[in-house]
C-alpha atoms as a PDB file:
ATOM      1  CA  UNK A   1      -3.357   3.549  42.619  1.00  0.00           C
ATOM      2  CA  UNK A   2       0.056   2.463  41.969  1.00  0.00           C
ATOM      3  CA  UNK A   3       1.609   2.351  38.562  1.00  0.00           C
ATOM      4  CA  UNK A   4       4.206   0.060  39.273  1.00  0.00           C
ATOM      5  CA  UNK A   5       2.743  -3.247  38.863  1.00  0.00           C
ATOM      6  CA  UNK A   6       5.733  -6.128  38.333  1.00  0.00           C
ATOM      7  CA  UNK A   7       4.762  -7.498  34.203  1.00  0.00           C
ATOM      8  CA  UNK A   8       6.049 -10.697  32.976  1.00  0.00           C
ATOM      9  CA  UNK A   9       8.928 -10.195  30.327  1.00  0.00           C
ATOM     10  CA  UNK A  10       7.708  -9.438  27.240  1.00  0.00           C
ATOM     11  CA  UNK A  11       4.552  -8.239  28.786  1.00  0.00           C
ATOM     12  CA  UNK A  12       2.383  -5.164  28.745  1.00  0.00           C
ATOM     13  CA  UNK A  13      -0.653  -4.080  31.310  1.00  0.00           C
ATOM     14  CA  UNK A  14      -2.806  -4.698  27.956  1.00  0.00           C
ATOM     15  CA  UNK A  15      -2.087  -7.545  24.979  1.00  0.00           C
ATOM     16  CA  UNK A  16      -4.062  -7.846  22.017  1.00  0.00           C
ATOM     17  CA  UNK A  17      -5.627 -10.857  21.362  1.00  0.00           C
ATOM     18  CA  UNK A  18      -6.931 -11.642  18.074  1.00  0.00           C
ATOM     19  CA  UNK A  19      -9.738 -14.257  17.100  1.00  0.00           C
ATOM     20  CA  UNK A  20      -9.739 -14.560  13.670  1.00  0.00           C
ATOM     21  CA  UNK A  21     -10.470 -17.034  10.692  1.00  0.00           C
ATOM     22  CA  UNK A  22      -7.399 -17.887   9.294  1.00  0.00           C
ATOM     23  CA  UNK A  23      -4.782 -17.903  11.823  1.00  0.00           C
ATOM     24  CA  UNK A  24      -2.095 -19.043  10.210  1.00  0.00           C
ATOM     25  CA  UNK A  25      -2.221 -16.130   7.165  1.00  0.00           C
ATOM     26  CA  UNK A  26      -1.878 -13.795  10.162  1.00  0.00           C
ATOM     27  CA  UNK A  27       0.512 -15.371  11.575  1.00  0.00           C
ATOM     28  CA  UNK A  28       2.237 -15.719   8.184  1.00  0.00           C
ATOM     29  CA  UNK A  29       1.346 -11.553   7.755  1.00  0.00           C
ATOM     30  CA  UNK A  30       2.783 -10.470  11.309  1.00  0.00           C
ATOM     31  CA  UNK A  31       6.366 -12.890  10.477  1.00  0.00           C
ATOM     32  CA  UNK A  32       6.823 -11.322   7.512  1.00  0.00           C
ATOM     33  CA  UNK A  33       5.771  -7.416   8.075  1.00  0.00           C
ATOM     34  CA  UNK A  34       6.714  -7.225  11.468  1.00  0.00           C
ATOM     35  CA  UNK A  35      10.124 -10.149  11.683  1.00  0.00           C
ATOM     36  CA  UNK A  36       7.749 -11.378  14.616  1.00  0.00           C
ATOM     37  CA  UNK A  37       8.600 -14.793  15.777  1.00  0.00           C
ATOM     38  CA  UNK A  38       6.517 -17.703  17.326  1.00  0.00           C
ATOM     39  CA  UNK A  39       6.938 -18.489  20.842  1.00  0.00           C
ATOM     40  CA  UNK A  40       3.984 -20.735  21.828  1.00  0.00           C
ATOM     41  CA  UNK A  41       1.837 -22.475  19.346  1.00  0.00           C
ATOM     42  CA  UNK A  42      -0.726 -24.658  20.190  1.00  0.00           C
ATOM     43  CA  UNK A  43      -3.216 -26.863  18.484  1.00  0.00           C
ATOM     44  CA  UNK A  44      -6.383 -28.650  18.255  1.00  0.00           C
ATOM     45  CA  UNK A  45      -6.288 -32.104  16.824  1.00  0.00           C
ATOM     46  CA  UNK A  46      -7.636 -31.289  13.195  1.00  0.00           C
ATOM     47  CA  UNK A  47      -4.438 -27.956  13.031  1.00  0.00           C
ATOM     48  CA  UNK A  48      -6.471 -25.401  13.890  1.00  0.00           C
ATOM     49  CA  UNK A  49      -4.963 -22.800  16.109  1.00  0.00           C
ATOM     50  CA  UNK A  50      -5.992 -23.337  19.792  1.00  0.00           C
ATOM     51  CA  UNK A  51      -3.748 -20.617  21.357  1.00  0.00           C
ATOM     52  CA  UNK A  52      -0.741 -18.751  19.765  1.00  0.00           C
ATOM     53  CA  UNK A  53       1.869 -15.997  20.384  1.00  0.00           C
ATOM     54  CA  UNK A  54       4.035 -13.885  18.555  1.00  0.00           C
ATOM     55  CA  UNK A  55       6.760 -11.574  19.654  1.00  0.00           C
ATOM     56  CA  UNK A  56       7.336  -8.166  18.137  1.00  0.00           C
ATOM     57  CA  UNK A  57       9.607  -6.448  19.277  1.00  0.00           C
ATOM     58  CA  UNK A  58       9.127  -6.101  22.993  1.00  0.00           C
ATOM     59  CA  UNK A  59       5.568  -7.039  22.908  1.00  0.00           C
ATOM     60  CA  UNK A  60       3.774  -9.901  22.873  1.00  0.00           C
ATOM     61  CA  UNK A  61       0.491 -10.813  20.500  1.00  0.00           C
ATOM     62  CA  UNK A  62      -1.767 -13.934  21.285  1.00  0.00           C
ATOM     63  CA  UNK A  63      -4.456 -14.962  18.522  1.00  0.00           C
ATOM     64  CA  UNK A  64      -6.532 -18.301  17.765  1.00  0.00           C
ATOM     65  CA  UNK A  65      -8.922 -19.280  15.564  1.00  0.00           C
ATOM     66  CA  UNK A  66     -12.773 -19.396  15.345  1.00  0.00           C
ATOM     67  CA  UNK A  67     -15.118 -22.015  16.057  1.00  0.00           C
ATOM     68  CA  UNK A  68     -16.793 -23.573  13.284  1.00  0.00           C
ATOM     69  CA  UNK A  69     -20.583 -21.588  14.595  1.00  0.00           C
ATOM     70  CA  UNK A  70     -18.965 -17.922  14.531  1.00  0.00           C
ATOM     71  CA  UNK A  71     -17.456 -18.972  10.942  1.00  0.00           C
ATOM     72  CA  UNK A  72     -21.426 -18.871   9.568  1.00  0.00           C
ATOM     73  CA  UNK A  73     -21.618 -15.686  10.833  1.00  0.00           C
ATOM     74  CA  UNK A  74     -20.471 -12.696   8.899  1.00  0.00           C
ATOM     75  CA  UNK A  75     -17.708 -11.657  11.792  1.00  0.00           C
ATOM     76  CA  UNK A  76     -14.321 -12.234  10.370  1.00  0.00           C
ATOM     77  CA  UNK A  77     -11.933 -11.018  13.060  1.00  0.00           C
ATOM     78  CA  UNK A  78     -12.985 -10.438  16.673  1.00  0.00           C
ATOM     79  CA  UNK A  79     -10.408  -8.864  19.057  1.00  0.00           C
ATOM     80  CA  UNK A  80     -10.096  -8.206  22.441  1.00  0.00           C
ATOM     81  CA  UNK A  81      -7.824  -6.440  24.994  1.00  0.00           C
ATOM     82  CA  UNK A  82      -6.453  -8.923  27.533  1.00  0.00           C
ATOM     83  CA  UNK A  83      -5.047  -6.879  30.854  1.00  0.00           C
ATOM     84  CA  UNK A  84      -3.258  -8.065  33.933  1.00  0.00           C
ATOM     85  CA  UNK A  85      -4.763 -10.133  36.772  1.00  0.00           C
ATOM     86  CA  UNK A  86      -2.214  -7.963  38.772  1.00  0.00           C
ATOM     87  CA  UNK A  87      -3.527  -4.797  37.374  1.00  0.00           C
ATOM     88  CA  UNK A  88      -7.381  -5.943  38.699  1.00  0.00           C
ATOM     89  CA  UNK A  89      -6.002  -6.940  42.503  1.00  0.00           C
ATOM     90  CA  UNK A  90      -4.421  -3.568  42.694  1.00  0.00           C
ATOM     91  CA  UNK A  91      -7.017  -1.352  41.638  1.00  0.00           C
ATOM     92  CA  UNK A  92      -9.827  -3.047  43.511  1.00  0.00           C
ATOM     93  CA  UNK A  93      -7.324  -3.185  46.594  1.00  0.00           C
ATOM     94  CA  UNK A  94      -6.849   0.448  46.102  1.00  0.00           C
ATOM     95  CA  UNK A  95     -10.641   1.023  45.478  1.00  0.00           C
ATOM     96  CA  UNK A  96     -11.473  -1.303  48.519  1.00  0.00           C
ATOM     97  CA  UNK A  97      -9.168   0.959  50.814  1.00  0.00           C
ATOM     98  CA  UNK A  98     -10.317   4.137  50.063  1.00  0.00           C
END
């Protein structure tokens, strides 16, 4: 499989992406530890965070916020690793041609 796989700027093979309670206290944590600085920030109609992302550096984060039914639930921060589309086509393409 080929490692060379063409990433959008900014852009790793994996990104974090955080689900979390209170969005904006991380978002307020990562600004001020990290100098990382908002480049998308959308919202649902009563402010809570529908999708967000923060540069750091040469990486990119993305968080939003829970829904109101995980919130009874003792979870308080649920993340995932989000990889490329790119990265899927060329390893199953490489699988599929074996």
């Amino acid at each position: 499989m080929t490692t060379e796989v063409e990433t959008p700027d900014g852009y790793h093979w994996i990104t974090p992406y955080f689900t979390v309670d209170e969005g904006d206290k991380l978002i307020a944590f990562l600004t001020a530890a990290f100098d990382a600085a908002v480049i998308k920030d959308n919202r649902y109609d009563n402010g809570r965070i529908q999708h967000a992302r923060l540069r750091i550096g040469d990486s990119v984060i993305m968080l939003n916020e829970v829904r109101r039914i995980i919130r009874r639930t003792r979870l308080r921060c649920i993340c995932m690793l989000q990889t490329l589309i790119v990265l899927m086509r060329a390893h199953w393409n490489w699988v599929a041609h074996r």
